[in-house]
Protein backbone atom coordinates (compact mmCIF):
# COMPACT_ATOMS: atom_id res chain seq x y z
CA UNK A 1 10.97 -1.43 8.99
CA UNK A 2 12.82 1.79 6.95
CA UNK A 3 15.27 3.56 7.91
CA UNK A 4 15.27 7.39 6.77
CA UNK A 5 15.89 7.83 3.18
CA UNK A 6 15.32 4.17 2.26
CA UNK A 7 13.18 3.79 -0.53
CA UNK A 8 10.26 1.51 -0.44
CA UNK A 9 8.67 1.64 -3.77
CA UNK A 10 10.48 3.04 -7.16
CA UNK A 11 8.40 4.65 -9.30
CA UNK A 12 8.09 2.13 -12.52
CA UNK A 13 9.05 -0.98 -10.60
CA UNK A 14 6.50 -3.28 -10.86
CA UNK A 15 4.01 -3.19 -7.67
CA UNK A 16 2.34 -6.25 -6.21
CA UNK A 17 1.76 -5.42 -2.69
CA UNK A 18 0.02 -2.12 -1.06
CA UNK A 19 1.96 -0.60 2.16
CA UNK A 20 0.37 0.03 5.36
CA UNK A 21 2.01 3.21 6.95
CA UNK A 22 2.20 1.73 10.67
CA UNK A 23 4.11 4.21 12.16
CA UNK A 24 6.17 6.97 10.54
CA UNK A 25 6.11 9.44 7.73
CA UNK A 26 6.78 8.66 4.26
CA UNK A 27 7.17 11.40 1.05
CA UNK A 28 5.60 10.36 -2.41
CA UNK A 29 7.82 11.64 -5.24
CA UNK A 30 7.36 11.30 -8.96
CA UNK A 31 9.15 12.27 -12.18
CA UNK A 32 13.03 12.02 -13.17
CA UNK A 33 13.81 15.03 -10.65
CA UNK A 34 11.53 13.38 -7.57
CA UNK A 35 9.28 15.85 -7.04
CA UNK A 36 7.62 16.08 -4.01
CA UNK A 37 3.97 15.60 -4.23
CA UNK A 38 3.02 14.29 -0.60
CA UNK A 39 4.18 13.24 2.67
CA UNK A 40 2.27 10.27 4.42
CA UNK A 41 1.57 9.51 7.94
CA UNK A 42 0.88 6.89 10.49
CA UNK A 43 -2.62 5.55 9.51
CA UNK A 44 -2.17 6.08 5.75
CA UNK A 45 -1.80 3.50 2.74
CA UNK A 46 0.38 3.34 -0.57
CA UNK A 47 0.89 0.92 -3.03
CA UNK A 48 -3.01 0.23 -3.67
CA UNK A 49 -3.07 1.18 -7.08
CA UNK A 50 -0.65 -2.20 -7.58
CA UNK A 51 -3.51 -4.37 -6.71
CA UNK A 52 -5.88 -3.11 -9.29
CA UNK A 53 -4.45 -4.08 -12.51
CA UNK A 54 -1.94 -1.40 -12.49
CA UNK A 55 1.29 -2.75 -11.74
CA UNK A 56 3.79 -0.01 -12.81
CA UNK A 57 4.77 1.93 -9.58
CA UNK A 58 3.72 5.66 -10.41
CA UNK A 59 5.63 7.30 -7.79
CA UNK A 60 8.52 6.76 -5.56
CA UNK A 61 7.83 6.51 -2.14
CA UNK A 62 10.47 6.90 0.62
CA UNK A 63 11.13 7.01 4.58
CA UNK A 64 11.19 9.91 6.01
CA UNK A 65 12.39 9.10 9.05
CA UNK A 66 12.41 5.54 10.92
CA UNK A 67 8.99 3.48 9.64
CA UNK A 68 7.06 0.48 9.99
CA UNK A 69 5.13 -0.08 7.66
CA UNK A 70 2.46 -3.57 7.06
CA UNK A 71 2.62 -5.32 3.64
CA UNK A 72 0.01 -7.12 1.56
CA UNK A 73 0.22 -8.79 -1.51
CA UNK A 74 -2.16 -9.06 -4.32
CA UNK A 75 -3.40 -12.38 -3.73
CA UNK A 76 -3.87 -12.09 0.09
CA UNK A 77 -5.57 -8.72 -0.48
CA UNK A 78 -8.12 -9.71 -3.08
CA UNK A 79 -8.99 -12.83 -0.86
CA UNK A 80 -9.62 -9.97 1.68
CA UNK A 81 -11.73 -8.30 -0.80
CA UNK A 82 -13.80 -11.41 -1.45
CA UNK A 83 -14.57 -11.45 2.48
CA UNK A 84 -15.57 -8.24 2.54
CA UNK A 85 -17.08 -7.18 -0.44
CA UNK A 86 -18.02 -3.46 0.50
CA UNK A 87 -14.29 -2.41 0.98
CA UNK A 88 -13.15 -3.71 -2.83
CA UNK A 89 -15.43 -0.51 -3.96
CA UNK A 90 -13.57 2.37 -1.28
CA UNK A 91 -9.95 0.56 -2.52
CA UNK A 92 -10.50 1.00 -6.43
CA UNK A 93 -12.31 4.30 -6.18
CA UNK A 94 -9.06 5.20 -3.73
CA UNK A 95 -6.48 3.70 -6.72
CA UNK A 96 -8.68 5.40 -9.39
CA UNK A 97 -8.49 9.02 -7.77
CA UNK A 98 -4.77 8.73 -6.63
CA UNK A 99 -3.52 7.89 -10.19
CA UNK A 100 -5.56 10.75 -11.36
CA UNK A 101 -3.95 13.45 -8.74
CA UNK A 102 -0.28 11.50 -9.44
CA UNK A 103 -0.68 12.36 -13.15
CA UNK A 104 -1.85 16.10 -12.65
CA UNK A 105 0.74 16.58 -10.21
CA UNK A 106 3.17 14.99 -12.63
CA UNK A 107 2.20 17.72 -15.27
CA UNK A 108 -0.37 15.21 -16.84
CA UNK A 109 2.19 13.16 -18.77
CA UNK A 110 3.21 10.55 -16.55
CA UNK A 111 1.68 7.26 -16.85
CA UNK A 112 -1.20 6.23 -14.57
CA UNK A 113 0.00 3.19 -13.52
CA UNK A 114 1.45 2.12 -10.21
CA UNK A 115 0.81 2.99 -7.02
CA UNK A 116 0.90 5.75 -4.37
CA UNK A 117 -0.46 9.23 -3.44
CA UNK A 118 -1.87 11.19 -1.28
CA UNK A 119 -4.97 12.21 0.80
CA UNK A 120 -3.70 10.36 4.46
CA UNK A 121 -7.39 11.36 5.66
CA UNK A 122 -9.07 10.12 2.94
CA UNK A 123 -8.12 6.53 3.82
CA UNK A 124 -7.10 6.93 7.24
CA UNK A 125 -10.55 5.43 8.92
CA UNK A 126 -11.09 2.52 6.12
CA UNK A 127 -7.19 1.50 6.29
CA UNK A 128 -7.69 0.98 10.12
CA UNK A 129 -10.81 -1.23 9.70
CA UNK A 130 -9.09 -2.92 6.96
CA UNK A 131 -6.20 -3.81 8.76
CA UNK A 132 -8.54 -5.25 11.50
CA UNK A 133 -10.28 -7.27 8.88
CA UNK A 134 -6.55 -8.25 8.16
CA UNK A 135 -5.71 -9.06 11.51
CA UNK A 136 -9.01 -11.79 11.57
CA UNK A 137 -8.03 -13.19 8.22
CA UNK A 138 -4.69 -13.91 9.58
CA UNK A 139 -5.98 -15.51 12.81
CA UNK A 140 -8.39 -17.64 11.12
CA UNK A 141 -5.23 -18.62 8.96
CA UNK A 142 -2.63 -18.93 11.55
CA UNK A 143 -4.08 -22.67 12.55
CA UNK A 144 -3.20 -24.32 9.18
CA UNK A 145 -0.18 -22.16 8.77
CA UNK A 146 1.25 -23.26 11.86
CA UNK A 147 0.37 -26.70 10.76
CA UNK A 148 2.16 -25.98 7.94
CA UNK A 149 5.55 -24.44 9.70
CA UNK A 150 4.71 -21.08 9.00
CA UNK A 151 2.75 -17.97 10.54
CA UNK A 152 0.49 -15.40 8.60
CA UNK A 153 3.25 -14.36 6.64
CA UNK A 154 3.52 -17.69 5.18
CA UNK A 155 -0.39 -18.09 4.80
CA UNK A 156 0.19 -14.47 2.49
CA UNK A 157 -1.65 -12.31 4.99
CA UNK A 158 -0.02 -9.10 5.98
CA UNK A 159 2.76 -8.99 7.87
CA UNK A 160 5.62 -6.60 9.26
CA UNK A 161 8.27 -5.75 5.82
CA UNK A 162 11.13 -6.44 5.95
């Protein structure tokens, strides 16, 4: 959960989760000044270009207004990916195409690293089944990470940030 004006990512930081915009709106910002390049909404995803060898955030991306957003890391994600093979193809296509409209919009010499954008509709439909697919991974998980004294979270499924 983010308040208004709380930054989630910082452009540079080093990015090793992808965001699921539950609920909310969220602007993408890049450069020194923070430009504003984009403004997310419920349904959209950030953060994806993290979990596809490019771990330099490339743009700043902060609440605007109350959020909730869902939260992946690398590791839970990619055994996501080997689950469901056909979404690993949508996801780097997505990451490839985002750090090519963050660097245009960036007047071409930012670096291409990192990881968020734009194009809500673009991944709108896909984020929704892939948060399903997230939601079954974490079921099928919960079992041994109860037994283990922890829920999905724990397991490294997605969970609510913090």
């Amino acid at each position: 959960l983010f308040q208004d004006g709380t930054t989630i990512v910082q452009q540079g930081d080093q990015g090793e989760k992808m965001y699921f915009l539950y609920c909310g709106e969220v602007d993408v910002l890049v450069g020194p000044e923070e430009t504003k390049v984009a403004r997310l909404q419920s349904g959209s995803v950030f953060g994806e270009m993290a979990l596809f060898g490019q771990q330099k955030r490339a743009a700043t991306v902060r609440a605007a207004g109350f959020c909730d957003c869902r939260v992946i890391n690398h590791r839970a994600f990619n055994g996501i990916l080997r689950r469901y093979p056909e979404d690993r193809a949508f996801f780097a296509r997505m990451a490839e195409e985002r750090g090519a409209q963050l660097q245009q919009l960036s007047g071409g010499g930012g670096d291409k690293a990192g990881g968020s954008g734009q194009g809500q509709q673009q991944g709108k439909k896909p984020a929704a089944g892939l948060r399903q697919k997230m939601r079954m991974v974490a079921a099928l998980r919960a079992p041994v990470a109860a037994a283990a004294g922890g829920g999905a979270a724990a397991a490294g499924g997605a969970a609510p940030s913090r």
